[in-house]
Protein backbone atom coordinates (compact mmCIF):
# COMPACT_ATOMS: atom_id res chain seq x y z
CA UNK A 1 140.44 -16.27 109.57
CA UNK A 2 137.33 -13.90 109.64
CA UNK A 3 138.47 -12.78 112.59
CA UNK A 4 142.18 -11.88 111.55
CA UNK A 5 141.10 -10.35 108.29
CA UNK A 6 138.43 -7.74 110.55
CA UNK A 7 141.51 -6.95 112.64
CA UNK A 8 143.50 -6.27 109.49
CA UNK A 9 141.46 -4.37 107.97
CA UNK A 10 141.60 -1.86 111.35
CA UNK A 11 145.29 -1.56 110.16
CA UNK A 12 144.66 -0.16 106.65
CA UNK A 13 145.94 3.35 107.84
CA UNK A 14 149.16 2.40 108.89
CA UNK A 15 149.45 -0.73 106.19
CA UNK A 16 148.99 -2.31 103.57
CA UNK A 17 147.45 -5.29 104.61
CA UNK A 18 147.45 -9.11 103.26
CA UNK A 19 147.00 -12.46 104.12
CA UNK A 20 147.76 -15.84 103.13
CA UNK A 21 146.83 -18.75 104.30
CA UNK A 22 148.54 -22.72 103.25
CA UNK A 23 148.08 -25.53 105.44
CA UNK A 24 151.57 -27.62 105.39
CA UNK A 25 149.63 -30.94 104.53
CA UNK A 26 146.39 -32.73 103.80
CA UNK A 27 144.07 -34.73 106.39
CA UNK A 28 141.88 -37.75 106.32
CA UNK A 29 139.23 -36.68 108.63
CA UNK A 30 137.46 -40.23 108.79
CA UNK A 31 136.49 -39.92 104.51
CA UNK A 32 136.50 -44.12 103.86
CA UNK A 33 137.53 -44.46 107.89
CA UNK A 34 140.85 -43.21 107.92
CA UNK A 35 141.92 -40.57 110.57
CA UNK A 36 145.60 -39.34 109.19
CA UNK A 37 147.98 -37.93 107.02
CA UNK A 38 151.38 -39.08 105.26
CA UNK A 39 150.02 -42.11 103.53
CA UNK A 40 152.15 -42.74 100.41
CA UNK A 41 151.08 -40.37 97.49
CA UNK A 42 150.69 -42.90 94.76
CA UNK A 43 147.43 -44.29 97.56
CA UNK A 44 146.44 -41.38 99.71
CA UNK A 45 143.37 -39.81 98.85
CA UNK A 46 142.41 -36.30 97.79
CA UNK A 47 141.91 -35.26 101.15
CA UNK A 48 145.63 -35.93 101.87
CA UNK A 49 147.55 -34.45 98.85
CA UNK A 50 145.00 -31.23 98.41
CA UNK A 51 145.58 -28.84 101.10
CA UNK A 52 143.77 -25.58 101.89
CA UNK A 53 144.78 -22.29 100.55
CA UNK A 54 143.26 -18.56 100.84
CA UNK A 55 144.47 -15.25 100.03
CA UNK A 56 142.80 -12.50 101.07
CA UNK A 57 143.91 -8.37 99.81
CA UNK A 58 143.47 -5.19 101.48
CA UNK A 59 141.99 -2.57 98.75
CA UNK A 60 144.72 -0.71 100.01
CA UNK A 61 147.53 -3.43 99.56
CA UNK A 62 145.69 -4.16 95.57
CA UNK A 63 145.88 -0.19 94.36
CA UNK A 64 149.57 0.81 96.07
CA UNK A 65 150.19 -2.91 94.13
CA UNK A 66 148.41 -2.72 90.78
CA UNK A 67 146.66 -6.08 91.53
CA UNK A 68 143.26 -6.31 90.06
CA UNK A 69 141.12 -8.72 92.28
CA UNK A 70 138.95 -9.53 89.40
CA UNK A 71 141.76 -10.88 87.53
CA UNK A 72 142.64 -12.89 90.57
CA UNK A 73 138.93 -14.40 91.67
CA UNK A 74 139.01 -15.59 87.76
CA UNK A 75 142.20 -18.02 89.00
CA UNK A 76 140.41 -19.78 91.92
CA UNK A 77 140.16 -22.83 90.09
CA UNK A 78 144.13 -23.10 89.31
CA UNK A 79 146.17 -25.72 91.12
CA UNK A 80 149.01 -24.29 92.44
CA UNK A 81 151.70 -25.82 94.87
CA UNK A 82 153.62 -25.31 97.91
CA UNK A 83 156.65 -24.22 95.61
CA UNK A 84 154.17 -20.80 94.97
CA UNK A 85 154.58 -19.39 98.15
CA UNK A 86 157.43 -18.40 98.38
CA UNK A 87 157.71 -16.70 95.36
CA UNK A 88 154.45 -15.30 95.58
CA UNK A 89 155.53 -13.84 98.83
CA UNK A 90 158.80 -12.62 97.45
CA UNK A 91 156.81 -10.63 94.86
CA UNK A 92 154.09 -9.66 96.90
CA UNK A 93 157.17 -7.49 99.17
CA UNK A 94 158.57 -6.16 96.45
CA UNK A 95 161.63 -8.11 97.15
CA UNK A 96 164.62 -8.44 94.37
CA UNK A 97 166.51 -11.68 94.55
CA UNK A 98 168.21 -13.98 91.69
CA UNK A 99 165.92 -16.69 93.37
CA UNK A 100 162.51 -15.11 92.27
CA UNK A 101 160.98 -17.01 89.43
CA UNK A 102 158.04 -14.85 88.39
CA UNK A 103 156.25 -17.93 86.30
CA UNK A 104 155.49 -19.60 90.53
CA UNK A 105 154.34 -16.03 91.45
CA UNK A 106 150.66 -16.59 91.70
CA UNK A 107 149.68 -12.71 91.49
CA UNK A 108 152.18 -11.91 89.07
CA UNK A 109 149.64 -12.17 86.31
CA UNK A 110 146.60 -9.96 87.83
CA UNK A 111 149.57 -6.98 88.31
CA UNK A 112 149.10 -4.29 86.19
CA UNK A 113 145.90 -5.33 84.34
CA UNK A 114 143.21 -3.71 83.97
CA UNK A 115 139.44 -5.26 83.51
């Protein structure tokens, strides 16, 4: 990810650059010796139903958007779901649909505010 955020950041001239990152699913790596995924949720263990997210903001992309990081490193402990992304997405493009819920948009709260 390092990697992809350096190369981003070389396209701050021409963009406003963002990333997101959500794995699709948890993994047992061998936690209590098991080496999968999919086991029913009422059993599976953390390491299956917690998945890995990361969200990383140009400068750029938080002034032209009015997000203040601050107000968004203050949220890393929230739980949020898959059901965020796409509306976080949707809000993070500027995009106006009847489908956008702004209570799943994740950034919707650190827009506009100032700390």
């Amino acid at each position: 990810m390092n990697k992809t955020i350096e190369w981003l950041k070389t396209k701050n001239a021409e963009y406003n650059t963002s990333l997101i990152y959500l794995s699709d699913h948890g993994e047992s790596l061998g936690e209590n010796g098991l080496y999968l995924h999919g086991m029913p949720y009422s059993i599976a263990p953390k390491e299956q139903k917690e998945v890995p997210f990361f969200m990383w903001l140009s400068e750029e992309y938080s002034a032209a958007n009015h997000v203040n990081t601050q107000c968004l490193k203050s949220m890393i402990k929230n739980s949020y779901s898959h059901d965020n992304l796409f509306h976080t997405v949707l809000g993070m493009l500027n995009i106006q649909t009847q489908v956008y819920q702004t209570n799943l948009d994740i950034l919707v709260v650190c827009r506009n505010v100032d700390y």
